[in-house]
C-alpha atoms as a PDB file:
ATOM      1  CA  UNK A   1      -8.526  -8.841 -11.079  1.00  0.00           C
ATOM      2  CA  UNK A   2      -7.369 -12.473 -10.856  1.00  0.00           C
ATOM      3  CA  UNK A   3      -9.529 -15.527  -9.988  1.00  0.00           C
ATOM      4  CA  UNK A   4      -8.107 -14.898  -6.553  1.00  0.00           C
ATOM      5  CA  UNK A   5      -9.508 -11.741  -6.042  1.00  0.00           C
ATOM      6  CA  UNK A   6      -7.314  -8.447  -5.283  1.00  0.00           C
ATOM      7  CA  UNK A   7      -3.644  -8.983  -6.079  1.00  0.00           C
ATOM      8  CA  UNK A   8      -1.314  -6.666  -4.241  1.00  0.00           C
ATOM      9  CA  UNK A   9       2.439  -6.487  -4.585  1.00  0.00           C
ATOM     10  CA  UNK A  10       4.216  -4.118  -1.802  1.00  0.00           C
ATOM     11  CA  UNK A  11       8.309  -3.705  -2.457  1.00  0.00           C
ATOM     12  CA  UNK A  12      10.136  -1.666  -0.019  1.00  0.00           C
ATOM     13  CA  UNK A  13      13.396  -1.891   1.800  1.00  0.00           C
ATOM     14  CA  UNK A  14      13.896  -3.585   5.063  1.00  0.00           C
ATOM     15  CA  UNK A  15      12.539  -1.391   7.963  1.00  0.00           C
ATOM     16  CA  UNK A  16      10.352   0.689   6.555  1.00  0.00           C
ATOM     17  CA  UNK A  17       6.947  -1.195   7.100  1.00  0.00           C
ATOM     18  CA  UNK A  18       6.459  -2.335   4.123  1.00  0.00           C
ATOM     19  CA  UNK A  19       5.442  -6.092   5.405  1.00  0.00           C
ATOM     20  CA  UNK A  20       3.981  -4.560   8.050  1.00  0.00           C
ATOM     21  CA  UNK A  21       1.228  -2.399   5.856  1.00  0.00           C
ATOM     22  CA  UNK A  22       0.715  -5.700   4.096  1.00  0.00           C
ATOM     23  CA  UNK A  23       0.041  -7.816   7.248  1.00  0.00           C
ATOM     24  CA  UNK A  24      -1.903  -4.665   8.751  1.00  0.00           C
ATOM     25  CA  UNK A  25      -4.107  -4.476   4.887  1.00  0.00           C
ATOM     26  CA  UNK A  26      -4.668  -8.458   5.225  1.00  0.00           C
ATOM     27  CA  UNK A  27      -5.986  -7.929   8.909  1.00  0.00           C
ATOM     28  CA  UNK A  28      -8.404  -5.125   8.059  1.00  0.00           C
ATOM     29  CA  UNK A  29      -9.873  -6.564   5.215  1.00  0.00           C
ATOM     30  CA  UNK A  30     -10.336 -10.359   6.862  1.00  0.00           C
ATOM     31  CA  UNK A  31     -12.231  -8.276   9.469  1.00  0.00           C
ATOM     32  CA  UNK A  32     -14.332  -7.076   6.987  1.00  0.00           C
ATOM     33  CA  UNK A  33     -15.178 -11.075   6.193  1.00  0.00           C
ATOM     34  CA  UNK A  34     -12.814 -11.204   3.124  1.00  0.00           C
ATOM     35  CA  UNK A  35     -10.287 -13.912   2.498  1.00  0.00           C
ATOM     36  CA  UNK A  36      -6.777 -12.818   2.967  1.00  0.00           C
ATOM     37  CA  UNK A  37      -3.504 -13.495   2.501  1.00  0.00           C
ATOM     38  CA  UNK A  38      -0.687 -11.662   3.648  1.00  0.00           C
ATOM     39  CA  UNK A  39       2.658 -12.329   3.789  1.00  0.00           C
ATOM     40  CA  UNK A  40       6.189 -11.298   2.649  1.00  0.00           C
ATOM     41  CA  UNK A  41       8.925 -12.930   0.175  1.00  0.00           C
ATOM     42  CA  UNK A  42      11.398 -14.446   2.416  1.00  0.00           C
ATOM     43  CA  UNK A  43      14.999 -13.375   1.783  1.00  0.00           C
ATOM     44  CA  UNK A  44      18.116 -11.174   3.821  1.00  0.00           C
ATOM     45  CA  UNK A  45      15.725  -9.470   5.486  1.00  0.00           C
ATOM     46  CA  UNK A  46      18.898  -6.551   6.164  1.00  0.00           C
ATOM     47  CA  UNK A  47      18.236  -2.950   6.967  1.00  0.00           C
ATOM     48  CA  UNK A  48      17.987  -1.249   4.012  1.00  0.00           C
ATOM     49  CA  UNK A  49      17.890  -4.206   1.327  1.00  0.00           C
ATOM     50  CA  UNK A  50      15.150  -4.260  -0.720  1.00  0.00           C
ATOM     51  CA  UNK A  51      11.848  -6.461   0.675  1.00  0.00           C
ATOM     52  CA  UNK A  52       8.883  -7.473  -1.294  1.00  0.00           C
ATOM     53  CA  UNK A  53       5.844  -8.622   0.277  1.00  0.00           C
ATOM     54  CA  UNK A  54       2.220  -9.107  -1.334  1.00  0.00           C
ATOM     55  CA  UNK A  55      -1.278  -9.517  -0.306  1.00  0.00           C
ATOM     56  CA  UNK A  56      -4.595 -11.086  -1.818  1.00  0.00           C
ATOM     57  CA  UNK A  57      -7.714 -10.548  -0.791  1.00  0.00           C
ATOM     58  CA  UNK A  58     -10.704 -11.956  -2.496  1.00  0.00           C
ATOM     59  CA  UNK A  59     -14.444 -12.712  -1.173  1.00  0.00           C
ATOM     60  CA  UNK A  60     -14.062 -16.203  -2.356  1.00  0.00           C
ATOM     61  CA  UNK A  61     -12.014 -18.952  -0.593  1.00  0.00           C
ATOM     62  CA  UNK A  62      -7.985 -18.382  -1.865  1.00  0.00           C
ATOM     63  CA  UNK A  63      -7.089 -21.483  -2.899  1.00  0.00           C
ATOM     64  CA  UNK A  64      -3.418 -20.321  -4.786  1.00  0.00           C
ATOM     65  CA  UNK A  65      -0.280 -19.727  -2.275  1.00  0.00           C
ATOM     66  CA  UNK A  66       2.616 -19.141  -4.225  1.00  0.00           C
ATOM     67  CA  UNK A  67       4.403 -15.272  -4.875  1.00  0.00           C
ATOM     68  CA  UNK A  68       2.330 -13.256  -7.059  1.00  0.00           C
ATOM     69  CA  UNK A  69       3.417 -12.770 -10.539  1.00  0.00           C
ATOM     70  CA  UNK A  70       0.767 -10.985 -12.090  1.00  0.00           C
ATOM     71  CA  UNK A  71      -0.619  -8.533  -9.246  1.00  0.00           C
ATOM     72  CA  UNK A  72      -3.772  -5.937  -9.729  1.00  0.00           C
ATOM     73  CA  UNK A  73      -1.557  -3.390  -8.141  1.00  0.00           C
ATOM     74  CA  UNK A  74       1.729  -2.534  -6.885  1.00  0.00           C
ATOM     75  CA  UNK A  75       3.020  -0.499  -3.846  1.00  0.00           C
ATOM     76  CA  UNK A  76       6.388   1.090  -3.895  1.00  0.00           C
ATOM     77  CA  UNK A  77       7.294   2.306  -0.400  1.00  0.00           C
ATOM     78  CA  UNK A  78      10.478   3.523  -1.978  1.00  0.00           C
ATOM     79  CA  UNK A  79      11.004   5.549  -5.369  1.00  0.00           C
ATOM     80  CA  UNK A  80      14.762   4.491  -5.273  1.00  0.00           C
ATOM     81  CA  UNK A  81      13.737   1.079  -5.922  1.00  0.00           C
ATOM     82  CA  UNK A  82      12.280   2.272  -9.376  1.00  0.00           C
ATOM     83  CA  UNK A  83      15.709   2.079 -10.878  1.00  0.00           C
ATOM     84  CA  UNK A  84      17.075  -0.822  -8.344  1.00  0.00           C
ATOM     85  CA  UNK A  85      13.944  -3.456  -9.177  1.00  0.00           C
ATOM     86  CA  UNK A  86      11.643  -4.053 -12.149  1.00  0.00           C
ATOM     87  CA  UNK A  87       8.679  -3.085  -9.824  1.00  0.00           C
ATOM     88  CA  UNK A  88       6.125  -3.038 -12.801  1.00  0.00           C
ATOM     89  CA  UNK A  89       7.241  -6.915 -13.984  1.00  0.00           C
ATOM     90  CA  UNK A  90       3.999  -9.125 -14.550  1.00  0.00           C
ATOM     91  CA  UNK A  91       1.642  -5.613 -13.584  1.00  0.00           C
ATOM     92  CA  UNK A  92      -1.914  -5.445 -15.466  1.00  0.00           C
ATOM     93  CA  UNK A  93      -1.839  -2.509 -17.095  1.00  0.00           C
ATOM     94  CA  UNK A  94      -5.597  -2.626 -16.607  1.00  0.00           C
ATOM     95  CA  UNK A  95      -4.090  -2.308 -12.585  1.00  0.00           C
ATOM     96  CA  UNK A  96      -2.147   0.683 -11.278  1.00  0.00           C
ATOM     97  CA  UNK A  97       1.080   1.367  -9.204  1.00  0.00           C
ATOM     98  CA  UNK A  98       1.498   4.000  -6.224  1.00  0.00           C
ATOM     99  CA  UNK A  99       4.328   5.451  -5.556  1.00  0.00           C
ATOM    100  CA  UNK A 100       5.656   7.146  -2.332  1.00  0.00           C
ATOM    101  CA  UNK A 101       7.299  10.270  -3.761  1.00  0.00           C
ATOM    102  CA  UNK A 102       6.772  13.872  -3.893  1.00  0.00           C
ATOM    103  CA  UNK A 103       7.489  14.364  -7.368  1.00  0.00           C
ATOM    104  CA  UNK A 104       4.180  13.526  -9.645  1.00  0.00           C
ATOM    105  CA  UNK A 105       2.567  10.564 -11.258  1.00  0.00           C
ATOM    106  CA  UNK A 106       4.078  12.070 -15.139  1.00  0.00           C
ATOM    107  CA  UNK A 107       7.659  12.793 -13.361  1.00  0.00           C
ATOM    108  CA  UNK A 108       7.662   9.215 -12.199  1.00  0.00           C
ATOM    109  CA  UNK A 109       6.604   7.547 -15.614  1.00  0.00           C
ATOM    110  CA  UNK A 110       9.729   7.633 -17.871  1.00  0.00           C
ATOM    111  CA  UNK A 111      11.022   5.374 -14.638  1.00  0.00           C
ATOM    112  CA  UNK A 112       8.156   2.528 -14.978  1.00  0.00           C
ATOM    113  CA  UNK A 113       9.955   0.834 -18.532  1.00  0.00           C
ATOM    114  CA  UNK A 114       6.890   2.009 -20.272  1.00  0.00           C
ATOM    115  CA  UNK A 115       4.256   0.766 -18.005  1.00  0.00           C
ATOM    116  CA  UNK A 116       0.719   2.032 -19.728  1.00  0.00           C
ATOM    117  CA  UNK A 117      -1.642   1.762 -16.577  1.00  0.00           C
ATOM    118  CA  UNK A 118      -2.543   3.986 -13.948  1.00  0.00           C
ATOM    119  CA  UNK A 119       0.153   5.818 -12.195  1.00  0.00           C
ATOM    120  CA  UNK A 120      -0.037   7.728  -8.414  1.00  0.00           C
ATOM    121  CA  UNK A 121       2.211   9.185  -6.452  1.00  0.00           C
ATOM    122  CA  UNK A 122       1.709  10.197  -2.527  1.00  0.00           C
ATOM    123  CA  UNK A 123       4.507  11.731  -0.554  1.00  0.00           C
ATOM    124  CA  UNK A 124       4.198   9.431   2.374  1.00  0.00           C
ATOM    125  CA  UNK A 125       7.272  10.985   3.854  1.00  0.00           C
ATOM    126  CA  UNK A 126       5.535  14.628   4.234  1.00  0.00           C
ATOM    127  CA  UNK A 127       2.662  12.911   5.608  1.00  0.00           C
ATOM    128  CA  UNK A 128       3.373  10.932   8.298  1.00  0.00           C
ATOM    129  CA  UNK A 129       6.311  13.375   9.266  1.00  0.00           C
ATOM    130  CA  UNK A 130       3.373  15.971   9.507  1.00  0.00           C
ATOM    131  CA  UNK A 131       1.295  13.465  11.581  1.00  0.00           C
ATOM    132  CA  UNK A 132       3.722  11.807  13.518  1.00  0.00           C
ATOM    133  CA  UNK A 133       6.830  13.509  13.560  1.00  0.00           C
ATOM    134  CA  UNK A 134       8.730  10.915  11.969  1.00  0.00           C
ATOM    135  CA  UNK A 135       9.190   9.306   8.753  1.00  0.00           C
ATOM    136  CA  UNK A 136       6.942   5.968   8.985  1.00  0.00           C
ATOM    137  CA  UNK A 137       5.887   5.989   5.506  1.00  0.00           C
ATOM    138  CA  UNK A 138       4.123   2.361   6.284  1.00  0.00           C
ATOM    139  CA  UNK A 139       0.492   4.355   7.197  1.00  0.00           C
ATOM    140  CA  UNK A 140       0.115   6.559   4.259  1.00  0.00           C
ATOM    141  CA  UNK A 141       1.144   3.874   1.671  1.00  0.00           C
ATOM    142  CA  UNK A 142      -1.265   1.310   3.505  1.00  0.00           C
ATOM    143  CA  UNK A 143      -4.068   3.829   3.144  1.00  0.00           C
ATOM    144  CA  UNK A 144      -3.142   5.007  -0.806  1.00  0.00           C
ATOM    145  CA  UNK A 145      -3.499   0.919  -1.481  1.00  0.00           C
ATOM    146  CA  UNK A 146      -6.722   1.359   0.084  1.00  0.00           C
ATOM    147  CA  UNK A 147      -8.262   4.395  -1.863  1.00  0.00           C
ATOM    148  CA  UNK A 148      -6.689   3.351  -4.868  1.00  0.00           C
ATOM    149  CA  UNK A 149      -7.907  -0.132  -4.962  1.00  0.00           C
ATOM    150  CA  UNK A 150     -11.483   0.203  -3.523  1.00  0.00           C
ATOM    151  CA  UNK A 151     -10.916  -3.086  -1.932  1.00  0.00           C
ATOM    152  CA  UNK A 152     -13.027  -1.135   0.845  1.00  0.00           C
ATOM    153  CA  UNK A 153     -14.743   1.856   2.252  1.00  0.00           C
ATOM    154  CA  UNK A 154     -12.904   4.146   3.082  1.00  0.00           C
ATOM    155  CA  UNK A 155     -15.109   4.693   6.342  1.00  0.00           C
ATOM    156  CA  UNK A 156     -14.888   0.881   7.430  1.00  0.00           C
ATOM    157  CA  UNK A 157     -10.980   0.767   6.613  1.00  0.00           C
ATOM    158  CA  UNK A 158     -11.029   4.082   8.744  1.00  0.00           C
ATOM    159  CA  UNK A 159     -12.830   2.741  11.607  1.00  0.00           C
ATOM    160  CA  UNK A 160     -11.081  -1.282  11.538  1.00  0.00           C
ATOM    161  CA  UNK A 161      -7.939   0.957  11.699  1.00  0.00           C
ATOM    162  CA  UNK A 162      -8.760   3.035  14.765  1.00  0.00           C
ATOM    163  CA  UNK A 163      -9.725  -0.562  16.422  1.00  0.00           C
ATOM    164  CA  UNK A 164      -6.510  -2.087  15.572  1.00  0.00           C
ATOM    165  CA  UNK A 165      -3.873   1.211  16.517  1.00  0.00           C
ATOM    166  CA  UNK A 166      -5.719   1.216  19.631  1.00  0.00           C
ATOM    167  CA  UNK A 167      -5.378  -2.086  20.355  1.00  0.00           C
ATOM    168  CA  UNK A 168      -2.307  -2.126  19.136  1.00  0.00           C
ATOM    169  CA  UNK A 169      -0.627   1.387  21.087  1.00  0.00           C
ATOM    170  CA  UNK A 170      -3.181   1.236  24.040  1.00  0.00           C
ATOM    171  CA  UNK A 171      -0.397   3.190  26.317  1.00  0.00           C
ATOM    172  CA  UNK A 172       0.290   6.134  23.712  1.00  0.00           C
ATOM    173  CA  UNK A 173      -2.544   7.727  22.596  1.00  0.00           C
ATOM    174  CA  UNK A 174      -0.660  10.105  20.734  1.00  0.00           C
ATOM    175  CA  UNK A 175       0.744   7.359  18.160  1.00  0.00           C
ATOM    176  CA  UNK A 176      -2.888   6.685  17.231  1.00  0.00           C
ATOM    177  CA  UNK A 177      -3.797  10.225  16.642  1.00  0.00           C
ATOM    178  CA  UNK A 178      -0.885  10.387  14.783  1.00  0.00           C
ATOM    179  CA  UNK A 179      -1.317   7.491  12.456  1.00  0.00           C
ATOM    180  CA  UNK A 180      -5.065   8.261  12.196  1.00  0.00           C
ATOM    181  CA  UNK A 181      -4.307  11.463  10.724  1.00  0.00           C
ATOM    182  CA  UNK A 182      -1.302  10.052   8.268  1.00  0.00           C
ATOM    183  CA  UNK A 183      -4.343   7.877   6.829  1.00  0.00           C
ATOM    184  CA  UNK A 184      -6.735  11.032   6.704  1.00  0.00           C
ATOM    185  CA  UNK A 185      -4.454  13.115   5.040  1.00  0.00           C
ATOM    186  CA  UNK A 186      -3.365  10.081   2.472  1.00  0.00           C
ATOM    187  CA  UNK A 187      -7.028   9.929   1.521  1.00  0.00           C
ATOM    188  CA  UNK A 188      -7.441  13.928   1.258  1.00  0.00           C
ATOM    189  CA  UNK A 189      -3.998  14.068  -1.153  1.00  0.00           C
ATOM    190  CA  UNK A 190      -5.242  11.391  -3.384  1.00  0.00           C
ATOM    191  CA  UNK A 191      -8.421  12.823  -3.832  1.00  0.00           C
ATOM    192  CA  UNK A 192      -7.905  14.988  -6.846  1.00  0.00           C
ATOM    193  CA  UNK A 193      -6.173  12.085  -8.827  1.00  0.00           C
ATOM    194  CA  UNK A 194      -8.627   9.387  -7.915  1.00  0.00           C
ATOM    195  CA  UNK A 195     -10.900  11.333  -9.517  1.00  0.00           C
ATOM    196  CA  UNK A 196      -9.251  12.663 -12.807  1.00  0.00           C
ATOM    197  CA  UNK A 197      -9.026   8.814 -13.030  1.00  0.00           C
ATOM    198  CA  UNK A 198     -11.919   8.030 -12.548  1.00  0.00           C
ATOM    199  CA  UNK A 199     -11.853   6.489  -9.297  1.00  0.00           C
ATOM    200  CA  UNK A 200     -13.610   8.640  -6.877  1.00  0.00           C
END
């Protein structure tokens, strides 16, 4: 971990959340009483192109605010990216990298240019169309950043989330059940590898 605390990295491609999970990740974790940042790397921000946005989150003031270069971990909300972007440049291999995919962490490593570290894959697609119907793979990759970094309990990033979809979808209850259960079952299919890792 850097001098400025957690280092994430998110890339995705335009619409599908992945600045949102890393403004939603920098509001949790401030509520906790960290420091945050959260923000994305401006750019064409088309449909479709590919987006990176990156978080830190430290207990110590954050004095740094450029891009981050060297992050702890990194968040792929899309496995096509793996061969479009060099999504493990500058990545600790003392860090990790989670993957939305439904293939497994050793299918996925002959695509990381030999990245050594940790490697884990969630198929945020099956989850949150399970929970909500609809492919909004923003929830499940917010929460695997979440149980993969320890940057908190899992019960207080549980609860800070219920306060903020509430707030957040007061008129559609069913949208909060829904993305309540996308981070539920994230937690529940990580499980097994946090532990062979040694992280559970």
């Amino acid at each position: 971990m850097s001098s400025s605390g957690l280092e994430i990295r998110w890339h995705g491609r335009g619409g599908q959340g992945a600045k949102t999970a890393a403004l939603l990740l920098a509001d949790v974790a401030f509520k906790t009483g960290a420091y945050v940042q959260g923000f994305p790397e401006y750019g064409p921000e088309r449909m479709g192109a590919p987006i990176t946005a990156f978080n830190r989150i430290s207990q110590n003031e954050i004095r740094v605010h450029s891009n981050i270069y060297n992050p702890d971990l990194v968040v792929v909300v899309d496995e096509t990216l793996l061969v479009a972007v060099d999504v493990t440049a500058g990545l600790s291999k003392d860090g990790a990298i989670i993957v939305n995919t439904p293939k497994s962490a050793e299918e996925i490593k002959p695509l990381l240019k030999g990245y050594e570290g940790k490697v884990f894959t969630v198929d945020g697609r099956k989850i949150s169309v399970d929970a909500l119907g609809k492919n909004f793979p923003n929830s499940p990759m917010l929460a695997a950043a979440v149980a993969v970094s320890k940057v908190m309990p899992k019960e207080q990033f549980i609860t800070e989330m219920q306060a903020s979809y509430a707030h957040k979808f007061a008129k559609k209850p069913e949208v909060i059940e829904g993305n309540m259960k996308a981070l539920n079952m994230t937690f529940d299919a990580l499980e097994p590898a946090l532990k062979a890792a040694g992280l559970a």
